[in-house]
N, C-alpha and C. Protein backbone atom coordinates (compact mmCIF):
# COMPACT_ATOMS: atom_id res chain seq x y z
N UNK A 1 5.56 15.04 -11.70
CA UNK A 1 4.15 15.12 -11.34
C UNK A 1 3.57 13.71 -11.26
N UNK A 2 2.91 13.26 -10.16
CA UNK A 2 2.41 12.26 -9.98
C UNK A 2 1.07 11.95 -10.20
N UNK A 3 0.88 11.20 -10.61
CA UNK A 3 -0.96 10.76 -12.11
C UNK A 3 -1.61 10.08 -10.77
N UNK A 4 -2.94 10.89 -10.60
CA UNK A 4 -3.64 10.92 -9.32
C UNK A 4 -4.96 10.00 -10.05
N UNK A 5 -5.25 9.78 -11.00
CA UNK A 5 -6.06 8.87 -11.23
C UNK A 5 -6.12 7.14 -11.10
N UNK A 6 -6.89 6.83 -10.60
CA UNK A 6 -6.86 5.79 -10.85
C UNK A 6 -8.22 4.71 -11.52
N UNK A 7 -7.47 4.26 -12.13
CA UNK A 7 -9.08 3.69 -13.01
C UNK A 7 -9.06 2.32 -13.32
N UNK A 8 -9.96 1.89 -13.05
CA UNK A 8 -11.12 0.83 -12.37
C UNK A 8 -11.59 -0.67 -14.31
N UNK A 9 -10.56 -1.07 -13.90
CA UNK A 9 -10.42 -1.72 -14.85
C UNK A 9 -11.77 -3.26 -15.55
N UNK A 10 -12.34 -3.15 -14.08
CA UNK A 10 -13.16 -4.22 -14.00
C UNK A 10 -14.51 -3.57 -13.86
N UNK A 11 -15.23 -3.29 -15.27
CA UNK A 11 -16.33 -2.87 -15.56
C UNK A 11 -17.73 -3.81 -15.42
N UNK A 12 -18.34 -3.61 -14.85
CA UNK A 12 -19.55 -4.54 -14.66
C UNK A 12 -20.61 -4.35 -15.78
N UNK A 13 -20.59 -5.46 -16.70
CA UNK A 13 -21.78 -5.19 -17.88
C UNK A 13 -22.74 -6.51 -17.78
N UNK A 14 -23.50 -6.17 -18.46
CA UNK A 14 -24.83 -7.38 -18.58
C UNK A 14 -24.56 -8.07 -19.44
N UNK A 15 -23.78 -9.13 -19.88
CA UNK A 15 -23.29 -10.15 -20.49
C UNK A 15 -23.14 -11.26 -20.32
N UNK A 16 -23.52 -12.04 -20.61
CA UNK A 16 -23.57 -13.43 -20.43
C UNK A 16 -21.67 -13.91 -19.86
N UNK A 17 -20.45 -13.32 -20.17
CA UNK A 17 -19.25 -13.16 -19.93
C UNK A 17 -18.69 -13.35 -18.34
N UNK A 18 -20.01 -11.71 -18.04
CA UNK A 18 -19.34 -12.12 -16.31
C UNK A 18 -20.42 -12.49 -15.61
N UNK A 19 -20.93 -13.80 -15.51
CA UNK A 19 -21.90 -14.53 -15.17
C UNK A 19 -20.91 -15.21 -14.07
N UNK A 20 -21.72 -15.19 -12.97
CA UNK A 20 -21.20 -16.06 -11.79
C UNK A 20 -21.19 -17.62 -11.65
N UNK A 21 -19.99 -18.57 -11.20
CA UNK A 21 -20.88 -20.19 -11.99
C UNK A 21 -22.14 -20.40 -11.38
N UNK A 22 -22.49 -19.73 -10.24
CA UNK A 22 -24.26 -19.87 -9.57
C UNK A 22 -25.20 -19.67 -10.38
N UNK A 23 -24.98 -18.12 -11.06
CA UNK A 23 -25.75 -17.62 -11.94
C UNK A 23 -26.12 -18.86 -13.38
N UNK A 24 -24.85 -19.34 -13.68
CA UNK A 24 -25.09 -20.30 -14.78
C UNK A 24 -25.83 -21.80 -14.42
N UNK A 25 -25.37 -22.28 -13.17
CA UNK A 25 -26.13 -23.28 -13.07
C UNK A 25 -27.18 -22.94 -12.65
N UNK A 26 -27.92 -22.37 -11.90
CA UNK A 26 -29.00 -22.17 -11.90
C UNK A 26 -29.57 -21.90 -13.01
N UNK A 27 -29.05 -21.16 -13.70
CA UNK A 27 -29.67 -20.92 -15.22
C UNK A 27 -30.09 -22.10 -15.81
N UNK A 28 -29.03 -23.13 -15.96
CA UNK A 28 -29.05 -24.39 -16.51
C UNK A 28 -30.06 -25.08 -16.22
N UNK A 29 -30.15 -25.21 -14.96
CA UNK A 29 -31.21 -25.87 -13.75
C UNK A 29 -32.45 -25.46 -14.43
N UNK A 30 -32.76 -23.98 -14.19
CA UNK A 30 -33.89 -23.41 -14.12
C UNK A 30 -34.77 -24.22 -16.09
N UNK A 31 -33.70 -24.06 -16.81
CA UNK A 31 -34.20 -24.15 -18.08
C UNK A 31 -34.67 -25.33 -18.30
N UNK A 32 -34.14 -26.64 -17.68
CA UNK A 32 -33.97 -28.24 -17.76
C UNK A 32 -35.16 -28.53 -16.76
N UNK A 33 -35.71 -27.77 -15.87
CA UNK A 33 -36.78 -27.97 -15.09
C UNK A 33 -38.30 -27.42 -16.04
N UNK A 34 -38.08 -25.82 -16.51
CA UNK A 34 -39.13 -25.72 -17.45
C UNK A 34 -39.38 -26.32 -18.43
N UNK A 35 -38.19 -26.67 -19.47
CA UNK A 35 -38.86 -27.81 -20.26
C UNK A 35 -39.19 -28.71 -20.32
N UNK A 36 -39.09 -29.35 -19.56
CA UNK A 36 -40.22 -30.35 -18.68
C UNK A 36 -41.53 -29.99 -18.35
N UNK A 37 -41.50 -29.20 -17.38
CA UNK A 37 -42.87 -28.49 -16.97
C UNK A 37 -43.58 -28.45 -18.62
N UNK A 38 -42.95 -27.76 -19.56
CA UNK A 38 -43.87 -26.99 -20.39
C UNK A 38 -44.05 -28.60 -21.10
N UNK A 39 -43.33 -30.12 -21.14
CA UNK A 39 -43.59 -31.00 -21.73
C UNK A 39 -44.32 -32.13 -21.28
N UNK A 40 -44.49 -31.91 -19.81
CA UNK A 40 -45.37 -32.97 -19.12
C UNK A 40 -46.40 -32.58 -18.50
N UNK A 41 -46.29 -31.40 -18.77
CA UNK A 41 -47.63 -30.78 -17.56
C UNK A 41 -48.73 -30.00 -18.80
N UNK A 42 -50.11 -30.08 -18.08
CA UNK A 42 -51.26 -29.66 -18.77
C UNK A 42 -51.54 -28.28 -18.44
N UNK A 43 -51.72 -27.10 -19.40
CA UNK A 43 -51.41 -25.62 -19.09
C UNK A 43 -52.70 -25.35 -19.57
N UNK A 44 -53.54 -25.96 -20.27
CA UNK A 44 -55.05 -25.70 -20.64
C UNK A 44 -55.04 -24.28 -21.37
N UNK A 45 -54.05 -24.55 -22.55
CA UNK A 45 -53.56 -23.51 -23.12
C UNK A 45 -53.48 -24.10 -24.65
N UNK A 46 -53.98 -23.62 -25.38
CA UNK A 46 -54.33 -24.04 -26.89
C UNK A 46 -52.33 -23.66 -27.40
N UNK A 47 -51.78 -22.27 -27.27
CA UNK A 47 -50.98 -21.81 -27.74
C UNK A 47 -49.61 -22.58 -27.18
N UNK A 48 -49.88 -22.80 -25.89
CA UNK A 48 -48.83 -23.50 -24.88
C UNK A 48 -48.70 -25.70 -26.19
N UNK A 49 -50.16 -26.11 -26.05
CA UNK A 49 -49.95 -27.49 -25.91
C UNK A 49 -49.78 -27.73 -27.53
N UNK A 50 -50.29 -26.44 -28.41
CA UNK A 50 -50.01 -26.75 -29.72
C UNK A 50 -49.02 -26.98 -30.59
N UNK A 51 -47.84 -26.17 -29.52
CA UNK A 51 -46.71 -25.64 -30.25
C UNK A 51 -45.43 -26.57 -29.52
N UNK A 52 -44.54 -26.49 -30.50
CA UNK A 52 -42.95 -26.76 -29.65
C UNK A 52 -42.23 -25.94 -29.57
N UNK A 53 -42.44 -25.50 -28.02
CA UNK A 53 -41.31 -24.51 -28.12
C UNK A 53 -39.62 -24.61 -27.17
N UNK A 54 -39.40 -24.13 -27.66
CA UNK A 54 -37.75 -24.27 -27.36
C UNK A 54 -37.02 -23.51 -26.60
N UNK A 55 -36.55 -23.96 -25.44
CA UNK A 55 -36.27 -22.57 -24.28
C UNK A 55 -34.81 -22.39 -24.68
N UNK A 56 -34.12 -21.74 -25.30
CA UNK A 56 -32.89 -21.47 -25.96
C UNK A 56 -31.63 -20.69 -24.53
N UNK A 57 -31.95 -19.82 -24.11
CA UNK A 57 -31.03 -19.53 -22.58
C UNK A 57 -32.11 -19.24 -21.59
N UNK A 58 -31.38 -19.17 -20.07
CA UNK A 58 -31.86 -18.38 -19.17
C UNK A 58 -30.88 -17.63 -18.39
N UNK A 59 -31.49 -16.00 -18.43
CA UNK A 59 -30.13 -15.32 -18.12
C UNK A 59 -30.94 -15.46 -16.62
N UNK A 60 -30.26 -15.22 -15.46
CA UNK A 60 -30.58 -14.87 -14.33
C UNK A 60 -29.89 -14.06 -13.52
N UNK A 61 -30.44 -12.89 -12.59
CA UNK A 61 -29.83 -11.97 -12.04
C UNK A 61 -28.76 -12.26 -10.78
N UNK A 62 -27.94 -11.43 -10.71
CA UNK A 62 -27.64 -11.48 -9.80
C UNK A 62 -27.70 -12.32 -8.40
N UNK A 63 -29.01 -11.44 -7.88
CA UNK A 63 -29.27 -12.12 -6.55
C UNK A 63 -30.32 -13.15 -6.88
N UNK A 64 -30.15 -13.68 -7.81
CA UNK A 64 -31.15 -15.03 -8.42
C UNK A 64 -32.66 -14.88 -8.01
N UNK A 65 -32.96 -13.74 -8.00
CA UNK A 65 -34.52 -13.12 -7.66
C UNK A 65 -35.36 -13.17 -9.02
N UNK A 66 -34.58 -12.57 -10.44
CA UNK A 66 -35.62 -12.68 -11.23
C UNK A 66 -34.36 -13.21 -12.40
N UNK A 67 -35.11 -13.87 -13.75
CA UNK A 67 -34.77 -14.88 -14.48
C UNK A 67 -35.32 -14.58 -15.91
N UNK A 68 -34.71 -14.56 -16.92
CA UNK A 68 -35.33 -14.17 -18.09
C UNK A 68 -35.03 -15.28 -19.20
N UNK A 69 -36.50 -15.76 -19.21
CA UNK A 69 -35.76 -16.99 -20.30
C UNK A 69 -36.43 -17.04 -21.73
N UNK A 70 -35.56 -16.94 -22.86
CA UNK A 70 -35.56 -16.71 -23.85
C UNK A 70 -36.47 -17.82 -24.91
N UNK A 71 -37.06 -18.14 -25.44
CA UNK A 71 -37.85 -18.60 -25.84
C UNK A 71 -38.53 -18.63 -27.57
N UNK A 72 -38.05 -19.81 -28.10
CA UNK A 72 -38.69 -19.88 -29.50
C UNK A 72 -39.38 -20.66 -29.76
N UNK A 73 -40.66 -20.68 -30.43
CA UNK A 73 -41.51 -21.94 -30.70
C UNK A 73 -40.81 -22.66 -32.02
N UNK A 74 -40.97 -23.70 -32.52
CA UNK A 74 -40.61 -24.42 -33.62
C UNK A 74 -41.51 -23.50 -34.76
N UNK A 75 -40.32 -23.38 -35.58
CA UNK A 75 -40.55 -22.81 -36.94
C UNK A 75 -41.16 -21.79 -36.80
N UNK A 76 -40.64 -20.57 -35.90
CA UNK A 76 -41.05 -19.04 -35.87
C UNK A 76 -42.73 -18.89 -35.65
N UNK A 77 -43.49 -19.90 -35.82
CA UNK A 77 -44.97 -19.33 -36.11
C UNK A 77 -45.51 -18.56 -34.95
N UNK A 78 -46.57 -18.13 -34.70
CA UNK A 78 -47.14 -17.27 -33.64
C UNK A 78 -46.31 -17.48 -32.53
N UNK A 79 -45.22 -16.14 -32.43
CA UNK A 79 -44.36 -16.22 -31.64
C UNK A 79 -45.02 -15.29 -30.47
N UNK A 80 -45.91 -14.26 -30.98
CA UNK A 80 -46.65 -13.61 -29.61
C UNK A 80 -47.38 -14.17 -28.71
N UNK A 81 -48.42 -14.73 -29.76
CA UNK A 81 -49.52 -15.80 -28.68
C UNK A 81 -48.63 -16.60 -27.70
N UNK A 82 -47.68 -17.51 -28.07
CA UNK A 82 -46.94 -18.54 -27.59
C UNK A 82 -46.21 -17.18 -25.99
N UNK A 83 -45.77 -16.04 -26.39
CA UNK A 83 -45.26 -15.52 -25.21
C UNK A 83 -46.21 -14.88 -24.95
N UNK A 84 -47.48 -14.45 -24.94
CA UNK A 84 -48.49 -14.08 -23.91
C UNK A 84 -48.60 -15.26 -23.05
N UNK A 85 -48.56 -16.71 -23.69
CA UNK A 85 -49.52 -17.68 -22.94
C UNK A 85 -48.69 -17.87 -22.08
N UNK A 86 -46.70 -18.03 -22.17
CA UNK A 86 -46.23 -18.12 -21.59
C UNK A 86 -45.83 -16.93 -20.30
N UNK A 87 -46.48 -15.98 -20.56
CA UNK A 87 -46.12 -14.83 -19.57
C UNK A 87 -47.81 -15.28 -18.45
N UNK A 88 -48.78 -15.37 -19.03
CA UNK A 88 -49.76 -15.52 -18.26
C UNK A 88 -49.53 -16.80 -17.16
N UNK A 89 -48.70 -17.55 -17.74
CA UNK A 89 -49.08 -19.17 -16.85
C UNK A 89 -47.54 -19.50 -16.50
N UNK A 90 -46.72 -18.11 -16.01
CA UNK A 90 -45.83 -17.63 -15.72
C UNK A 90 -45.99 -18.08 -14.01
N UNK A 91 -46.83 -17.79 -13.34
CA UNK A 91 -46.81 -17.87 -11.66
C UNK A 91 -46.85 -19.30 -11.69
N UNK A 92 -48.04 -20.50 -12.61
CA UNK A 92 -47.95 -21.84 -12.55
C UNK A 92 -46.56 -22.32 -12.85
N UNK A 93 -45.71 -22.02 -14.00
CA UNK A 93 -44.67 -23.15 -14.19
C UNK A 93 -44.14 -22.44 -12.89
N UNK A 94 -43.50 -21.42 -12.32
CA UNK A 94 -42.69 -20.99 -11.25
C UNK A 94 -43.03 -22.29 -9.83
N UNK A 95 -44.26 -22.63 -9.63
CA UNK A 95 -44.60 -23.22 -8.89
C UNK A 95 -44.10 -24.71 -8.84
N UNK A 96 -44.17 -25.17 -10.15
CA UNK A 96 -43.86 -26.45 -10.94
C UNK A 96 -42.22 -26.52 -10.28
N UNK A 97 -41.80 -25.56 -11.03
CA UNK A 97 -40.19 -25.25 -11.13
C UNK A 97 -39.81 -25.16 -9.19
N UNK A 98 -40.31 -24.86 -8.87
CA UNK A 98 -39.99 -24.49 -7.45
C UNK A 98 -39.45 -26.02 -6.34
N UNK A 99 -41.05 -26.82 -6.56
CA UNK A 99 -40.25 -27.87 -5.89
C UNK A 99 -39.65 -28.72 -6.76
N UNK A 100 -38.90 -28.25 -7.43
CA UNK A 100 -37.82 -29.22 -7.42
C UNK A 100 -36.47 -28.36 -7.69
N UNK A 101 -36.39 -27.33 -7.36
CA UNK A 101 -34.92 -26.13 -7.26
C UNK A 101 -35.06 -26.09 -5.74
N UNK A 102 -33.34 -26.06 -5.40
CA UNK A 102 -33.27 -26.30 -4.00
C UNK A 102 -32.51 -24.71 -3.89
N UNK A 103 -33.86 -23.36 -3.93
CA UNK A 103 -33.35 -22.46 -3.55
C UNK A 103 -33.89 -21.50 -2.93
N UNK A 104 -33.38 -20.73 -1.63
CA UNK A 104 -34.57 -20.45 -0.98
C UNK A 104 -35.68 -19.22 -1.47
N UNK A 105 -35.80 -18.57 -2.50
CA UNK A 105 -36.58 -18.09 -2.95
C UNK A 105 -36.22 -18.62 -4.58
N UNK A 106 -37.53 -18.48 -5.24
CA UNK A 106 -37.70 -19.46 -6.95
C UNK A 106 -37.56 -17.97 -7.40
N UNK A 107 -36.93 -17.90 -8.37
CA UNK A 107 -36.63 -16.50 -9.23
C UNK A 107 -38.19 -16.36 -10.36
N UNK A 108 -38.39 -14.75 -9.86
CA UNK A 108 -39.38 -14.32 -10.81
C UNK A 108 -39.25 -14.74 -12.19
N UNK A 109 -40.60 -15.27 -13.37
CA UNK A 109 -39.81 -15.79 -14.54
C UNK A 109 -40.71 -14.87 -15.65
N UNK A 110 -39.54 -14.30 -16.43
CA UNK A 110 -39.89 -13.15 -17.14
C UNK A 110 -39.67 -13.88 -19.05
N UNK A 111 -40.30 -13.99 -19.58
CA UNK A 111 -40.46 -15.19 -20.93
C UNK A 111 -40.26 -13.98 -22.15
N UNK A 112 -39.20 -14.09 -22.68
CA UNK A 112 -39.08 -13.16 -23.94
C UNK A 112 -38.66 -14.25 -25.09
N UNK A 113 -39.10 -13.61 -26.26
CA UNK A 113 -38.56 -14.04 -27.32
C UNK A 113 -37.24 -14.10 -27.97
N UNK A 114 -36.55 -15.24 -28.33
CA UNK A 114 -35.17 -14.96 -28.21
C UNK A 114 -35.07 -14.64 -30.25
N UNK A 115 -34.31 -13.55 -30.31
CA UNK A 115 -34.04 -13.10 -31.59
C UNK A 115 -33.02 -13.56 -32.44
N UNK A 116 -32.13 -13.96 -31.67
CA UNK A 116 -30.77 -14.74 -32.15
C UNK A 116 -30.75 -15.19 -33.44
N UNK A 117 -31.77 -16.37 -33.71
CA UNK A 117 -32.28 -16.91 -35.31
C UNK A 117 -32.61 -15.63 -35.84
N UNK A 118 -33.26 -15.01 -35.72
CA UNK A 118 -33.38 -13.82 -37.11
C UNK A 118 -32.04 -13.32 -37.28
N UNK A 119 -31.50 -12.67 -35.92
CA UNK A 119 -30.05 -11.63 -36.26
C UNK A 119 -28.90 -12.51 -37.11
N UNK A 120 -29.10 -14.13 -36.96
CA UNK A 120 -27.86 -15.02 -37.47
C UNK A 120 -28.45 -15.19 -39.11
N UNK A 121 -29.76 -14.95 -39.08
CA UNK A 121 -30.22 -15.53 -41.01
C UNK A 121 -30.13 -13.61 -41.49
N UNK A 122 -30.51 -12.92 -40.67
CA UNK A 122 -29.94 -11.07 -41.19
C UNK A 122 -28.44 -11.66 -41.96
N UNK A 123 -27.70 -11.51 -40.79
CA UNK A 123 -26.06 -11.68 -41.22
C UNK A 123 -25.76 -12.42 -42.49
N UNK A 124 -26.62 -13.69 -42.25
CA UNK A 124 -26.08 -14.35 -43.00
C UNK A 124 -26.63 -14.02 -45.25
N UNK A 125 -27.82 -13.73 -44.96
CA UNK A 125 -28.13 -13.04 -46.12
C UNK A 125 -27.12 -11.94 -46.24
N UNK A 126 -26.45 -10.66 -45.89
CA UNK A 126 -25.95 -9.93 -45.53
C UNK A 126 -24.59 -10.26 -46.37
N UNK A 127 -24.07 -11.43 -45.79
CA UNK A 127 -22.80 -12.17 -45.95
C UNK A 127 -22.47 -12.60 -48.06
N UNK A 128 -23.66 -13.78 -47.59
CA UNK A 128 -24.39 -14.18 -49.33
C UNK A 128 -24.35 -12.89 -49.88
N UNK A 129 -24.78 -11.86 -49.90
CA UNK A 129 -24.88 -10.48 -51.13
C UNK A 129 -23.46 -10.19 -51.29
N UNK A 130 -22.46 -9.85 -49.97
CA UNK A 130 -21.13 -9.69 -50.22
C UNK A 130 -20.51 -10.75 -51.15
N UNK A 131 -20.52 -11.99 -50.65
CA UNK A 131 -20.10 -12.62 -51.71
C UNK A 131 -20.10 -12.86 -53.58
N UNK A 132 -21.39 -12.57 -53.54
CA UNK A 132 -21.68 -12.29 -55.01
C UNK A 132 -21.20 -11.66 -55.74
């Protein structure tokens, strides 16, 4: 009897893993252009000019249309305000960012908080109790 299945070994997931090298440099690009923007430019933003914040990745899609870049201010403090201000003045840096990315449409920019530091100090407390 001959095995009529065949199965599809190359699963497509949302992982930073199967990232295209476009997808990454642009990513790269995109992040090395905003922190700039967010360090030389005036956003008339109390939450934006008060804080340091730290653009930690940028994942970007596929067809490099939209862009999600992860984002921590120095020393956890008002991490909401800091991503409202950054979601509001979201169309300005895009603009910033634009001329100087040589691509023919600037990827939508979607500003989340990156969790990473909490999930690595979870673990690591986590770790410390085992040991004890």
């Amino acid at each position: 009897m001959k095995n009529n299945f065949v199965f599809n070994t190359k699963i497509n997931t949302k992982n930073s893993f199967n990232r295209s090298q476009r997808q990454l440099k642009v990513g790269e690009e995109l992040r090395h252009l905003i922190s700039n923007a967010l360090l030389r430019q005036d956003f008339y933003d109390e939450h934006i000019q008060n804080n340091n914040i730290t653009i930690t990745e940028v994942n970007v899609s596929p067809d490099l249309k939209n862009a999600k870049i992860y984002v921590m201010p120095l020393g956890g403090e008002k991490k909401l305000d800091v991503l409202n201000s950054l979601n509001k003045v979201s169309g300005r840096i895009k603009k910033i960012v634009s001329n100087n990315l040589n691509l023919r449409q600037t990827p939508k920019l979607i500003f989340k908080i990156d969790e990473t530091f909490e999930n690595a100090k979870k673990i690591y407390k986590i770790l410390e109790k085992i040991k004890k």
